[in-house]
Protein backbone atom coordinates (compact mmCIF):
# COMPACT_ATOMS: atom_id res chain seq x y z
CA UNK A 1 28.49 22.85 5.63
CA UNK A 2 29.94 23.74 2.34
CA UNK A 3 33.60 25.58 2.69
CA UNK A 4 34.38 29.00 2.51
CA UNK A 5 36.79 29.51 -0.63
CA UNK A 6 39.55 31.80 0.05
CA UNK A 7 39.77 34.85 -2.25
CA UNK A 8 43.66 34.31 -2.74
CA UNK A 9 42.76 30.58 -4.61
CA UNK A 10 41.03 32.35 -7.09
CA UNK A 11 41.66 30.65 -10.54
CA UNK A 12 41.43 31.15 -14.17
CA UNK A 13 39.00 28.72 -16.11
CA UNK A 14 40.75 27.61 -19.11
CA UNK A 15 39.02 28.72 -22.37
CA UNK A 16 36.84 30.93 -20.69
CA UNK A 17 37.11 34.44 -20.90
CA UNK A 18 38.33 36.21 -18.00
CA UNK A 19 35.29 38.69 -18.13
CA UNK A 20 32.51 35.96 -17.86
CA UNK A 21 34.72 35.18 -14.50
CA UNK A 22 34.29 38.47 -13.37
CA UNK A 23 31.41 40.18 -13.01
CA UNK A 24 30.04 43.16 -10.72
CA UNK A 25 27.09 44.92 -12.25
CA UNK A 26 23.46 42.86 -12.10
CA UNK A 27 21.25 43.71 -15.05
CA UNK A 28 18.14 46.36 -13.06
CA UNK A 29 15.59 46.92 -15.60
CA UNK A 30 18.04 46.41 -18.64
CA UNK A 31 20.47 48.77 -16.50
CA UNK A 32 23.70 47.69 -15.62
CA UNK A 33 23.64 48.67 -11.90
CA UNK A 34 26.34 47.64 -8.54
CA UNK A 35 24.31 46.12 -5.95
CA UNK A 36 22.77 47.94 -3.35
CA UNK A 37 24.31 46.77 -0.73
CA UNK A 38 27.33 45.83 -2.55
CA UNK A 39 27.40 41.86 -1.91
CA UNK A 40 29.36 39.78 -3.72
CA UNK A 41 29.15 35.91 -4.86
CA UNK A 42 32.13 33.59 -5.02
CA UNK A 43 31.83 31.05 -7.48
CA UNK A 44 33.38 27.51 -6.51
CA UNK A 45 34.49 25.25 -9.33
CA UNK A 46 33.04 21.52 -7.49
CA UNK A 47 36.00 19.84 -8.72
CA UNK A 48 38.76 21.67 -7.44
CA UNK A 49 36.91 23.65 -4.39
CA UNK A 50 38.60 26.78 -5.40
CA UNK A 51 37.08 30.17 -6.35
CA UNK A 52 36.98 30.31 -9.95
CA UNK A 53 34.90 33.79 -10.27
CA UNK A 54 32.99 36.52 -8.69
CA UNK A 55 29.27 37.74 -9.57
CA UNK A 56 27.19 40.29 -7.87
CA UNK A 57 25.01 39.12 -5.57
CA UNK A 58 21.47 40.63 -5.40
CA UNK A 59 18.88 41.72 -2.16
CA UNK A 60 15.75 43.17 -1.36
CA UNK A 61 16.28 46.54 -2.97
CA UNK A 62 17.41 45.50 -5.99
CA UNK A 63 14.22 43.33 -6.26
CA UNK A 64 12.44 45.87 -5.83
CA UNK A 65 14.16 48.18 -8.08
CA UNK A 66 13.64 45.20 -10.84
CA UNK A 67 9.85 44.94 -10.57
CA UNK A 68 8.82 48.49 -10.48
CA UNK A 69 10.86 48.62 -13.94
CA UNK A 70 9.15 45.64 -15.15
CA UNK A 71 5.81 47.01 -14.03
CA UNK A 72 6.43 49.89 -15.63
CA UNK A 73 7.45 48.33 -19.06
CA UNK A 74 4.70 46.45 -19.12
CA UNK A 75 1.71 49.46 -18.31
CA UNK A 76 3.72 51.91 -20.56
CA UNK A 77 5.70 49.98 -23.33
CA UNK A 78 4.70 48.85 -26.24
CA UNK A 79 6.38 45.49 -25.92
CA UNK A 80 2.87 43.85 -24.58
CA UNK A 81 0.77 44.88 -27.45
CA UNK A 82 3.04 44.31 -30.32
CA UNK A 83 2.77 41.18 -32.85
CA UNK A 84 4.64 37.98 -31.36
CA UNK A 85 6.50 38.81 -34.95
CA UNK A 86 8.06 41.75 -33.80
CA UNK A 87 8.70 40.34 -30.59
CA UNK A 88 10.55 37.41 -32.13
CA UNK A 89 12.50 39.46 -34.35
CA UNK A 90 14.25 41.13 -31.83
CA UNK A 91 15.00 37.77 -29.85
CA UNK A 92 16.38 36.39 -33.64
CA UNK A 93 18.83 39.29 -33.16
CA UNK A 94 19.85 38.01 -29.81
CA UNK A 95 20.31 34.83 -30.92
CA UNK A 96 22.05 35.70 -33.90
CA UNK A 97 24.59 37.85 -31.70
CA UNK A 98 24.56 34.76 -29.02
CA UNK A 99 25.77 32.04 -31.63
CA UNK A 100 28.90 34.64 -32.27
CA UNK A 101 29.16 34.53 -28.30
CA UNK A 102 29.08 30.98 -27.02
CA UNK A 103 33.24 30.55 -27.14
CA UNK A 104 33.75 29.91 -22.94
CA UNK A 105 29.87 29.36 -22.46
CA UNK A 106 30.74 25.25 -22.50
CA UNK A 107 33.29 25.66 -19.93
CA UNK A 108 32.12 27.87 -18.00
CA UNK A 109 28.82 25.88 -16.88
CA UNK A 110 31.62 23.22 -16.67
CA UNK A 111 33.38 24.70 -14.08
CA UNK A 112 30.67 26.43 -12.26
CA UNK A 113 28.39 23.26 -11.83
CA UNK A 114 31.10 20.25 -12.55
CA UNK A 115 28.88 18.48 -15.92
CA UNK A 116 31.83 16.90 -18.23
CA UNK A 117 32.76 18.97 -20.84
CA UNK A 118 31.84 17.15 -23.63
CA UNK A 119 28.28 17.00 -22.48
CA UNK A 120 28.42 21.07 -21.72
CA UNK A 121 29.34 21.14 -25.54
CA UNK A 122 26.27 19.26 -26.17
CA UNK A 123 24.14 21.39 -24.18
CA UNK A 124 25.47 24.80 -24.04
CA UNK A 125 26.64 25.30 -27.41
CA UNK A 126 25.16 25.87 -30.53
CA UNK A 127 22.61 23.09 -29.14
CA UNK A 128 21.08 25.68 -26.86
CA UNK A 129 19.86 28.28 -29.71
CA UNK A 130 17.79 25.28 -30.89
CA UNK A 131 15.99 25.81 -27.82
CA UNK A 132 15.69 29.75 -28.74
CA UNK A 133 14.95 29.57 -32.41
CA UNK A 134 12.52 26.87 -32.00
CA UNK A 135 10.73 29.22 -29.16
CA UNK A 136 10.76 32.49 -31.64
CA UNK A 137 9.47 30.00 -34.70
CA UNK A 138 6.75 28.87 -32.66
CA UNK A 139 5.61 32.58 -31.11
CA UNK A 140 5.70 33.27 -35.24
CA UNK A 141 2.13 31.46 -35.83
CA UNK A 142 1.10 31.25 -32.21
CA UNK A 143 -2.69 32.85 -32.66
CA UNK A 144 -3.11 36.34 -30.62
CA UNK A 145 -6.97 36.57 -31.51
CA UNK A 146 -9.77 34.23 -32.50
CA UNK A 147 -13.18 35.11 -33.36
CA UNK A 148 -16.29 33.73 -32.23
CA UNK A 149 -19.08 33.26 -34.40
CA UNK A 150 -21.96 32.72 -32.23
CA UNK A 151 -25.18 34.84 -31.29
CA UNK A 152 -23.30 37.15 -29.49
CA UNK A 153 -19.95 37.30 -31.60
CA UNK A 154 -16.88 37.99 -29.46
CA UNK A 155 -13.33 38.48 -30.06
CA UNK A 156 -10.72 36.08 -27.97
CA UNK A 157 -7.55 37.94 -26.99
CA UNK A 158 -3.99 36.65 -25.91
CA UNK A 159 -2.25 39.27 -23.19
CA UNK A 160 0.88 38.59 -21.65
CA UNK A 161 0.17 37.24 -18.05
CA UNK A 162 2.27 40.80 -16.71
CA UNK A 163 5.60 40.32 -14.88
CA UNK A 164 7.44 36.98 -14.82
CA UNK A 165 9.67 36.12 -11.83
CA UNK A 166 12.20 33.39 -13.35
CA UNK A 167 14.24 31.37 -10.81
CA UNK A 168 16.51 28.61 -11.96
CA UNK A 169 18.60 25.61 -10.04
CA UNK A 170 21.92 25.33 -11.05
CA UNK A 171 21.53 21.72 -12.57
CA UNK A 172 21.41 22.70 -16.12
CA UNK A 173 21.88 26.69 -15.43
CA UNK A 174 22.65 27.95 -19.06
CA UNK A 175 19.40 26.45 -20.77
CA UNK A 176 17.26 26.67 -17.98
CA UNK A 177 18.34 30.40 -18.74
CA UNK A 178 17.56 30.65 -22.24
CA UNK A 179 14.09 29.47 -21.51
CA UNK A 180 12.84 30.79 -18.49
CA UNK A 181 13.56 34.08 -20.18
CA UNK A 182 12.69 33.26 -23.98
CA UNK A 183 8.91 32.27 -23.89
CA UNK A 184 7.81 34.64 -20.91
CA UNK A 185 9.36 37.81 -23.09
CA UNK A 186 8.14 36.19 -26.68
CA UNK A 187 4.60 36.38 -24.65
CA UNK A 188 5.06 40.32 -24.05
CA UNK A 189 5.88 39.69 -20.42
CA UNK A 190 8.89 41.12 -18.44
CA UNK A 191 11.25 38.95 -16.79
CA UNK A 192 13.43 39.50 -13.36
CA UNK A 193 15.69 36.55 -13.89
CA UNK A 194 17.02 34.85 -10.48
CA UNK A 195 20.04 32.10 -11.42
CA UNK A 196 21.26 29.98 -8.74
CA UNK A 197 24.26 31.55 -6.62
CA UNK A 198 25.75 28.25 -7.08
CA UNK A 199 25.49 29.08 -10.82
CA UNK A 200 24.97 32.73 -11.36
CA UNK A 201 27.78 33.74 -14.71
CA UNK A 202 26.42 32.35 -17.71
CA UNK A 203 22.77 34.08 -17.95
CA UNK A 204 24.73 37.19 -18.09
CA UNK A 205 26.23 36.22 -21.47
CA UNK A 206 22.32 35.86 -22.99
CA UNK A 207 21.10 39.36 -21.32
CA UNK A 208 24.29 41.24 -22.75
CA UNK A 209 23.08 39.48 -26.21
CA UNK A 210 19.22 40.62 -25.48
CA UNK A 211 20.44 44.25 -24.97
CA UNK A 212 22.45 44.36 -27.42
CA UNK A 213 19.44 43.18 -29.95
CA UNK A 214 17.35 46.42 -28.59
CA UNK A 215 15.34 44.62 -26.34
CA UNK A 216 13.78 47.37 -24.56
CA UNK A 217 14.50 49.43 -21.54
CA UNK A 218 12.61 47.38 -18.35
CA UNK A 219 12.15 44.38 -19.80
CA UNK A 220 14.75 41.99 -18.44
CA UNK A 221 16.54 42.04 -14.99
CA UNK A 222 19.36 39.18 -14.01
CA UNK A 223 19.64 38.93 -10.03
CA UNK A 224 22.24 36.42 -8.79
CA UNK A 225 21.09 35.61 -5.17
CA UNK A 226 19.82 32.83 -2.72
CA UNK A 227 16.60 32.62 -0.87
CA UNK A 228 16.05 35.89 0.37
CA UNK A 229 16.14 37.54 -3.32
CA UNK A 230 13.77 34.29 -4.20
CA UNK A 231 11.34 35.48 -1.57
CA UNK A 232 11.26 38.53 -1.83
CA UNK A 233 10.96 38.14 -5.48
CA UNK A 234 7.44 35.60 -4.92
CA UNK A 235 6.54 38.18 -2.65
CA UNK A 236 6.43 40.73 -4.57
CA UNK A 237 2.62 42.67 -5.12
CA UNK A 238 3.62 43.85 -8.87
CA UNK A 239 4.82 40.02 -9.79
CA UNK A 240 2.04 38.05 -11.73
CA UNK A 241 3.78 34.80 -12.18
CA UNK A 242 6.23 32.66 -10.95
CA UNK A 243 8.70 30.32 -12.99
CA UNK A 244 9.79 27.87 -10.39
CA UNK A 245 12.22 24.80 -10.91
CA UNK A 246 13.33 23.45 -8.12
CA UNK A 247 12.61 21.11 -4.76
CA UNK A 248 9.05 20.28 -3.84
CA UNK A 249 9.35 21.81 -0.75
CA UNK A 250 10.54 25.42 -1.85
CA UNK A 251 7.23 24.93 -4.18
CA UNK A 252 5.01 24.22 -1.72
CA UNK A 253 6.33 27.75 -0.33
CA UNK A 254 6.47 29.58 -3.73
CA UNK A 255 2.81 28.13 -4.51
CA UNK A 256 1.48 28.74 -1.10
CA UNK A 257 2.66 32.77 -1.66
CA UNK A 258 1.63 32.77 -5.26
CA UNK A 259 -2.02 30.90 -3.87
CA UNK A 260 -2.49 33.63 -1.27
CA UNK A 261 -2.08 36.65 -3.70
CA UNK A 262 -3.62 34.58 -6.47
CA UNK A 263 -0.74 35.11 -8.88
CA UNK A 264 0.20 32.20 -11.39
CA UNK A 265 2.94 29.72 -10.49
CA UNK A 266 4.60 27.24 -13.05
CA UNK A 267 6.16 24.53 -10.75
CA UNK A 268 8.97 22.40 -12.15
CA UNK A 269 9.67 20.51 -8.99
CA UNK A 270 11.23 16.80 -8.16
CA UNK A 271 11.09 13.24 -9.43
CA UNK A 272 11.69 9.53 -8.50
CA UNK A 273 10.76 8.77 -12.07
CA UNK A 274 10.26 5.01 -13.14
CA UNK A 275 11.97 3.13 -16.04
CA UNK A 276 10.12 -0.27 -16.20
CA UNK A 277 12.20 -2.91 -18.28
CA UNK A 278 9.67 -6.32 -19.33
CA UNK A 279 10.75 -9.55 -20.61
CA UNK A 280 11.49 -8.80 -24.40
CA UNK A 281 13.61 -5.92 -23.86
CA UNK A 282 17.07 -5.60 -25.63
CA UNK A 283 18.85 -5.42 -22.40
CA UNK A 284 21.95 -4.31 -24.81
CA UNK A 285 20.70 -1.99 -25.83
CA UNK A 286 18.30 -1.13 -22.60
CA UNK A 287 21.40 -1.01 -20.21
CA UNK A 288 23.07 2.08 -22.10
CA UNK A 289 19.83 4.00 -21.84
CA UNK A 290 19.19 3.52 -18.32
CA UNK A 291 23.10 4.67 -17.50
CA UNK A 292 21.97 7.40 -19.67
CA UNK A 293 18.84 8.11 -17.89
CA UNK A 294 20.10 8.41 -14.15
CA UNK A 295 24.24 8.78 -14.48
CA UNK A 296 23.70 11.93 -16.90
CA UNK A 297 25.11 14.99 -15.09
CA UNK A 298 26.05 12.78 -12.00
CA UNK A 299 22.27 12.31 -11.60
CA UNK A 300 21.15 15.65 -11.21
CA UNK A 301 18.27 15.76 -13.13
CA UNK A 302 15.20 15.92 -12.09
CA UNK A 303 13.60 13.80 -14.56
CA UNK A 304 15.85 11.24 -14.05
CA UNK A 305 14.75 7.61 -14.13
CA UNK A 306 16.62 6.68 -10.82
CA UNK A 307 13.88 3.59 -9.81
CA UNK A 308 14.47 0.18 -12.30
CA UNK A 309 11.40 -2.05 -12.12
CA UNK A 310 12.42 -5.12 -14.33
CA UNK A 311 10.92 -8.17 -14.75
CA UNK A 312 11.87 -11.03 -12.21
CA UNK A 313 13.10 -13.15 -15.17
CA UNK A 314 15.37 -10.56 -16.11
CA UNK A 315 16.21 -9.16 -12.79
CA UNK A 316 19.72 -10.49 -12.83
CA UNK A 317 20.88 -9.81 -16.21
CA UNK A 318 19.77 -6.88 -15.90
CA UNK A 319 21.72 -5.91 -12.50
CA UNK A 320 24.55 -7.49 -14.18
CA UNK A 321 24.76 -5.06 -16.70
CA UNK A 322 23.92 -2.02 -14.82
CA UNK A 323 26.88 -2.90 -12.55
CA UNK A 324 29.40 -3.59 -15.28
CA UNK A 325 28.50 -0.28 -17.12
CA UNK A 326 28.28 1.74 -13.44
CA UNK A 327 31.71 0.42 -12.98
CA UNK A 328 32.77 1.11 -16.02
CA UNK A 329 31.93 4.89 -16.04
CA UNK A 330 35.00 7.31 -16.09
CA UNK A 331 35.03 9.46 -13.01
CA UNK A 332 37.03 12.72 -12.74
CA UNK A 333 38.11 15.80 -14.22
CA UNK A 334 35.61 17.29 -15.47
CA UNK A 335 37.42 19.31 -18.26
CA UNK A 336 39.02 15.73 -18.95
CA UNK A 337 37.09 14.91 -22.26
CA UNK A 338 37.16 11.35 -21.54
CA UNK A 339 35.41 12.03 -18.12
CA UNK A 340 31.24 10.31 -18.14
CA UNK A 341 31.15 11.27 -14.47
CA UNK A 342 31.97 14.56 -12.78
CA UNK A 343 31.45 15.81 -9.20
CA UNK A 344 28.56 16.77 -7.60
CA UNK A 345 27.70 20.68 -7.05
CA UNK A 346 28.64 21.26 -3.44
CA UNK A 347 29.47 19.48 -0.03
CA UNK A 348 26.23 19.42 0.64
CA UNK A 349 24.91 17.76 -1.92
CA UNK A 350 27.33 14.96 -1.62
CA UNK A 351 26.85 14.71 2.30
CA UNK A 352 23.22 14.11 0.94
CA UNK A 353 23.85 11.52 -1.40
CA UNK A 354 26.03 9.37 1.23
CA UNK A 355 23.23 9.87 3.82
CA UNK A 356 21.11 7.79 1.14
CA UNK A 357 23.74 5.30 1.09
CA UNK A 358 23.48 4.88 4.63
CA UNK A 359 19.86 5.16 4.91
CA UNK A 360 19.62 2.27 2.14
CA UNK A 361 22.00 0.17 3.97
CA UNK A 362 20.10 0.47 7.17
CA UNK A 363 16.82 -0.30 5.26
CA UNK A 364 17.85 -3.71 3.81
CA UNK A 365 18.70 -2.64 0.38
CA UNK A 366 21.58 -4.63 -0.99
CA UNK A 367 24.44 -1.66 -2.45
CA UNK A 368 26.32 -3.77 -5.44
CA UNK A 369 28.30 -1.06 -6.47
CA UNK A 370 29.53 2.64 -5.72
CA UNK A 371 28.69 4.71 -2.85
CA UNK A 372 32.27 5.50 -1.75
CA UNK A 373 34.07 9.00 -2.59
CA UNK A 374 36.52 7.99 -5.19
CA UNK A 375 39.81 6.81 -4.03
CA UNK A 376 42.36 8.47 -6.96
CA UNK A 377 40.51 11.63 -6.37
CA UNK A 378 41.71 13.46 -3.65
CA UNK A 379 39.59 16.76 -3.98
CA UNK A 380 36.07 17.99 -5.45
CA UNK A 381 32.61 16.80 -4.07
CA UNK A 382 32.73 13.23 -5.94
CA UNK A 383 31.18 9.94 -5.13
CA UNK A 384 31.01 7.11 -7.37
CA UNK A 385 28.16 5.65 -9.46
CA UNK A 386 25.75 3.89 -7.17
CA UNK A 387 23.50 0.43 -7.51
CA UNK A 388 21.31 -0.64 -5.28
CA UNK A 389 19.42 -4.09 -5.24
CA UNK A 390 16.81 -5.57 -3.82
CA UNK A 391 14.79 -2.30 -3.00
CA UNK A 392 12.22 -2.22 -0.97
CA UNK A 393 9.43 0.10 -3.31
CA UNK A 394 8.46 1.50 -0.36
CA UNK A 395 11.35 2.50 1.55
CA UNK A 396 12.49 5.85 1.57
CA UNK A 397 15.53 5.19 -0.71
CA UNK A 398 13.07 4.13 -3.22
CA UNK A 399 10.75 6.92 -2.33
CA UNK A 400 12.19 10.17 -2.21
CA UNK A 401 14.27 11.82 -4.63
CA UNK A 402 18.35 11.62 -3.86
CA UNK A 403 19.45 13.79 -6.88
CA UNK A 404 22.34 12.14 -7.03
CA UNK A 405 24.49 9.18 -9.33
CA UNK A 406 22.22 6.50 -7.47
CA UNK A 407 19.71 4.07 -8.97
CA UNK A 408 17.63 1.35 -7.12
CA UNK A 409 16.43 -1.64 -8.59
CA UNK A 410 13.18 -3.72 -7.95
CA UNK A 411 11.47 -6.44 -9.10
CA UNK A 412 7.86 -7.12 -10.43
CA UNK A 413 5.49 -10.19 -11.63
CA UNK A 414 3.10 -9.08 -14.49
CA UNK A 415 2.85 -5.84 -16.09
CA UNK A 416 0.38 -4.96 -13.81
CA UNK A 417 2.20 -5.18 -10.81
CA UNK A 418 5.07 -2.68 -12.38
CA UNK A 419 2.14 -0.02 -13.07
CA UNK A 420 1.05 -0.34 -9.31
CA UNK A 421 4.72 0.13 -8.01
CA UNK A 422 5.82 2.62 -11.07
CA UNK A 423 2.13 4.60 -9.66
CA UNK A 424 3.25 4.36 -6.60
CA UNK A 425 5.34 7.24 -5.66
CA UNK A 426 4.11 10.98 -4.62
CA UNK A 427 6.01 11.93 -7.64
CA UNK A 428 5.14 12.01 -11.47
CA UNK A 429 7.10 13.93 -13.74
CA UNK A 430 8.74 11.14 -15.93
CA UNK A 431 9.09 7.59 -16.87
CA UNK A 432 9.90 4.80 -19.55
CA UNK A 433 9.43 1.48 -20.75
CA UNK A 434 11.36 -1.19 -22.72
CA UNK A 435 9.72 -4.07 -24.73
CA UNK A 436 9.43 -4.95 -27.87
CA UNK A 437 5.17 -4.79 -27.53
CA UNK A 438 3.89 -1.44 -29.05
CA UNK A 439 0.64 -2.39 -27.66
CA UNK A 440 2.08 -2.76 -24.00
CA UNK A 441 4.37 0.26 -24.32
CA UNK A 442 1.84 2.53 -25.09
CA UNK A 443 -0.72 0.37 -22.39
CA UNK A 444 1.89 1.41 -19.99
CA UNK A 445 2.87 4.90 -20.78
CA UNK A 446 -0.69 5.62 -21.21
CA UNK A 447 -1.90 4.47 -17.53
CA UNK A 448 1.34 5.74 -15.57
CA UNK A 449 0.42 9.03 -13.82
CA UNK A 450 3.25 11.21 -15.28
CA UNK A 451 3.85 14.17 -17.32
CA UNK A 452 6.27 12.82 -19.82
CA UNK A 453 7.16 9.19 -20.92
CA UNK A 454 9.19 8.23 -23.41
CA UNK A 455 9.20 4.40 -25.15
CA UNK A 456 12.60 2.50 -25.31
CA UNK A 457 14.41 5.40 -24.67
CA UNK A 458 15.39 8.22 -21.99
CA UNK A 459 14.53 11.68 -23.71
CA UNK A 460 13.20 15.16 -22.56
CA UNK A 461 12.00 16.30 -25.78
CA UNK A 462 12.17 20.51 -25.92
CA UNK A 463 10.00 20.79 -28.69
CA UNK A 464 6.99 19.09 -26.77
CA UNK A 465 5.16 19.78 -23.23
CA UNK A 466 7.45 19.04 -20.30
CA UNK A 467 5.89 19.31 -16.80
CA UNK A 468 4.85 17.11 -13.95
CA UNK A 469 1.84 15.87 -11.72
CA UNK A 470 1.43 15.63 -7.87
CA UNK A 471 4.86 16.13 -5.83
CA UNK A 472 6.32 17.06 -9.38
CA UNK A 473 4.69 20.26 -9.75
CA UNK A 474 2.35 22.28 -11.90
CA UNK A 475 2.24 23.78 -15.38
CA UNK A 476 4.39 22.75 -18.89
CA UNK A 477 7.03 24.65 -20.70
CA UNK A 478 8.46 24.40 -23.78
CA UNK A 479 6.58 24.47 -27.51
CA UNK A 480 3.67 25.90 -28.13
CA UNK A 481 2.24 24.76 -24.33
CA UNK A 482 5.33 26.54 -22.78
CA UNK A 483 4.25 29.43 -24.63
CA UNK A 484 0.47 29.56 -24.15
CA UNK A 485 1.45 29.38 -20.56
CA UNK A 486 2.42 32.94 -20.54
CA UNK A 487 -0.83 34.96 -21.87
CA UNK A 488 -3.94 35.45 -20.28
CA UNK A 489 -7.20 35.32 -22.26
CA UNK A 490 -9.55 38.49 -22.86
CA UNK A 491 -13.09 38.03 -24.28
CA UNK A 492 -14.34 41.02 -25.66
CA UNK A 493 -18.25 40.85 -26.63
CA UNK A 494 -19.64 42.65 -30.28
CA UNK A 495 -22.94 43.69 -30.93
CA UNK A 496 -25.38 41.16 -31.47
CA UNK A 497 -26.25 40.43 -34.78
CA UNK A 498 -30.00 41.29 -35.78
C-alpha cells in the first residue's frame, strides 16, 4: 500500500510556479467550481515521497454536473455545426497562449510522475504544441461533406460523435492531455477530461489556455479523480464515447459498459511488444535503440518493446551489450539533468515490478542485471534497470505486461520462428525489427499482428495512426485517423434524377 503523505512535508517544486501546485477549483462545464463534496488530492513527488501539491478531487455529482453541460453544449451550441476552420481557430488561440505558458509545465510532470527532466523538456515543452498544431492543421482540410453521384444522389455528412469522456494514465499525463482533448473538440464534440489522481496538475494549465481562447461555455470539464469518477463517468446515459488509455482489464470494464449502452469506446490498453534483432543487425547501433525502447520513462510505456527475440548467433553479443548499457544507465534524481533513469510512480508499482523479478526467478529465467532497489538511494520508489536471459516465451514474465525498467530476452532459429514467438502474445500494439534486409523488414513488420511497427528504430510517430489489436485495445488516435474517429457519418438522400 502506497503511504499516506503528511500535509506538514508539503514542498515547493523548483521552477514551478506555486499556483500549478495549488489548485482547488475543477473546471464544470468551462466553470471554475469547488468540489461537491469538497475532496481534496495530494500529489506525491515519487522521488522524494513527499507532498508536493494539492488538486481538487472530483465525485459523482460533479460528473454529473459535467455531462449535463456537455449535453447541453452540444444540442444547443453552435460549436457542433461550425466549420472544423472555426473550430481550429479558436484551439490556434489556445495554443498560441499555451506556448507563452509552458515555463514549470517540464517540471511539474517531473515531479508529479518522476520522468527525468531533460526528457519532460522533450516532451512537455514546446514539443507538445507540435502535437496541437499538427491536430488543428489536419481538422483544416479534413472533409465535412462528400457528395454522391449515383442514381439516387446523396450527401455524406461528418457530425461530431456527441460527448467525449477522456480518461488518461499518468505515464505521459501532459500530452496524453493535449490530445485526448484536442481532436474530440476539433470534431465538435465536448470533452469531460478525467487525469490520473496520481497526475492530476498539468491539464489544468491547457484548459485555463482553452478558456482563455473563448472556447465556449460547456465544452470542456477537467475532473481529477480515481475510479469512482471513471465509472461513473462510462456510466453515464448522456456520454457517447469513451477515450480510454489504460490496463486491459479496466477496458474490458469500460468496453463491457460502453457495449451494453452501445456507446463508442477508443481503447488504448497494454503491450508486451516485440523487438526482433536478425543476424545483420548493427548491434551498435541496435543496442541504443532497444535501451531506448524499454528504459524510456523507467519503462512505463505501454508501447514499449520489453521482449528481445535475437538471433541465436547473436544472442550473446547482444546480451552483452544490453547489460553494459543497462548498467551503465544513470539512476536518480530526477531533476538531476544527468539522470536516464528516474523512479517509478508509486509503491505499488514498484512492489509490482519486484514481484516480476521474483516470479522470473522462480520460472527459470536467468536475471543478469538489475532488479534490486538502488543502494545510494535511500528514498523514492526506484529499482534498477532489469535483464533477463534465457526467457521462457511462454512464461508469464515473458507474457504479461510488467510496466516497468525490465526487458527479457529470447532466442530464435529462422525468421520464421521469431514471427511465431513475436505472434505469440495476447497483446499487439507495437513492435520492431533490425536487419539490414528491406525485403525481410518489411516481410516481418508486415505479417506481425500489431498496430504499429517501426524498422530499425523505436518510434511512436504522432503524425500517423497509433492503436492496438487484441489485449491492446481498439480504435487509433492521432492524424487524420485520430480525428475521423470522432464524427459520425449522416447520409442524407436527394431527389432522384429523371
Amino acid at each position: 500500500m502506497d503511504k499516506s503523505p503528511r500535509s506538514d512535508l508539503k514542498t515547493g517544486v523548483p521552477g514551478v510556479p506555486e499556483r500549478l501546485l495549488d489548485r482547488r477549483h475543477l473546471l464544470v462545464g468551462g466553470k471554475w467550481e469547488r468540489p461537491a463534496a469538497g475532496g481534496v488530492i495530494e500529489v506525491v513527488s515519487p522521488s522524494t515521497e513527499e507532498a508536493i501539491g494539492t488538486a481538487p478531487e472530483a465525485g459523482p455529482v460533479d460528473v454529473d454536473r459535467a455531462v449535463q453541460a456537455a449535453r447541453a453544449a452540444l444540442d444547443d451550441g453552435w460549436w457542433g455545426t461550425a466549420e472544423t476552420a472555426a473550430r481550429a481557430d479558436v484551439l490556434d488561440r489556445a495554443w498560441a497562449l499555451l506556448s507563452e505558458r509552458l515555463d514549470g509545465v517540464p517540471e511539474l510532470v517531473t515531479a508529479e510522475m518522476g520522468v527525468p527532466i531533460t526528457s519532460s523538456r522533450m516532451a512537455n515543452g514546446q514539443g507538445v504544441l507540435r502535437i496541437a498544431r499538427y491536430a488543428t492543421d489536419t481538422a483544416r482540410v479534413h472533409p465535412m461533406r462528400e457528395e454522391i453521384d449515383s442514381a439516387v444522389p446523396a450527401v455524406v455528412l461528418r457530425e461530431p460523435v456527441g460527448v467525449v469522456a477522456a480518461i488518461a494514465p499518468w505515464n505521459g499525463p501532459f500530452n496524453q492531455a493535449m490530445y485526448k482533448v484536442a481532436y474530440p473538440l476539433l470534431a465538435g464534440c465536448p470533452v469531460v477530461f478525467k487525469p490520473s489522481p496520481e497526475t492530476p496538475l498539468d491539464a489544468f494549465v491547457i484548459a485555463e489556455a482553452l478558456m482563455d481562447a473563448g472556447l465556449p461555455e460547456g465544452l470542456l470539464s477537467v475532473l481529477p479523480g480515481g475510479p469512482e469518477v471513471g465509472r461513473a463517468l462510462v456510466a453515464h446515459r448522456f456520454v457517447d464515447k469513451v477515450s480510454f488509455t489504460g490496463s486491459a482489464g479496466v477496458g474490458r470494464e469500460i468496453g463491457s459498459v460502453c457495449g451494453s449502452k452501445l456507446a463508442h469506446a477508443a481503447l488504448e490498453l497494454g503491450g508486451k511488444s516485440a523487438a526482433i534483432v536478425f543476424d545483420d543487425a548493427d548491434l551498435e547501433a541496435v543496442v541504443p535503440s532497444l535501451i531506448a525502447g524499454v528504459f524510456s520513462n523507467a519503462g512505463q510505456v505501454c508501447a514499449a518493446t520489453s521482449r528481445i527475440l535475437v538471433s541465436r548467433r547473436r544472442h550473446e553479443n547482444l546480451v552483452e551489450g544490453l547489460v553494459a548499457a543497462a548498467r551503465a544507465l544513470r539512476v536518480g534524481d530526477p531533476f538531476d539533468e544527468r539522470t536516464q533513469l528516474g523512479p517509478l510512480v508509486a509503491e505499488r508499482q514498484r512492489e509490482r515490478v519486484e514481484s516480476y523479478v521474483a516470479l522470473g526467478l522462480a520460472e527459470g529465467a536467468r536475471l543478469v542485471t538489475g532488479g534490486r532497489r538502488p543502494a545510494h538511494l535511500d528514498r523514492g520508489w526506484f529499482i534498477e534497470p532489469t535483464v533477463f536471459d534465457h526467457v521462457d516465451n511462454r512464461s508469464r514474465l515473458a507474457q504479461e505486461e510488467i510496466f516497468g525498467p525490465v526487458v527479457v530476452v529470447s532466442t530464435f532459429d529462422d525468421h520464421e520462428q521469431a514471427i511465431a514467438l513475436a505472434n505469440d502474445t495476447v497483446y499487439g500494439l507495437n513492435g520492431s525489427v533490425y536487419t539490414q534486409d528491406e525485403a525481410l523488414a518489411f516481410d516481418v513488420a508486415r505479417r506481425i499482428r500489431a498496430g504499429t511497427f517501426t524498422v530499425n528504430g523505436f518510434c511512436i510517430n504522432m503524425e500517423a495512426p497509433f492503436g492496438g489489436r487484441g489485449d491492446s485495445g481498439l480504435g487509433r488516435k492521432f492524424g487524420f485517423h485520430g480525428l475521423e474517429s470522432f464524427f459520425e457519418l449522416k447520409t442524407i438522400n436527394l431527389p432522384a434524377r429523371g
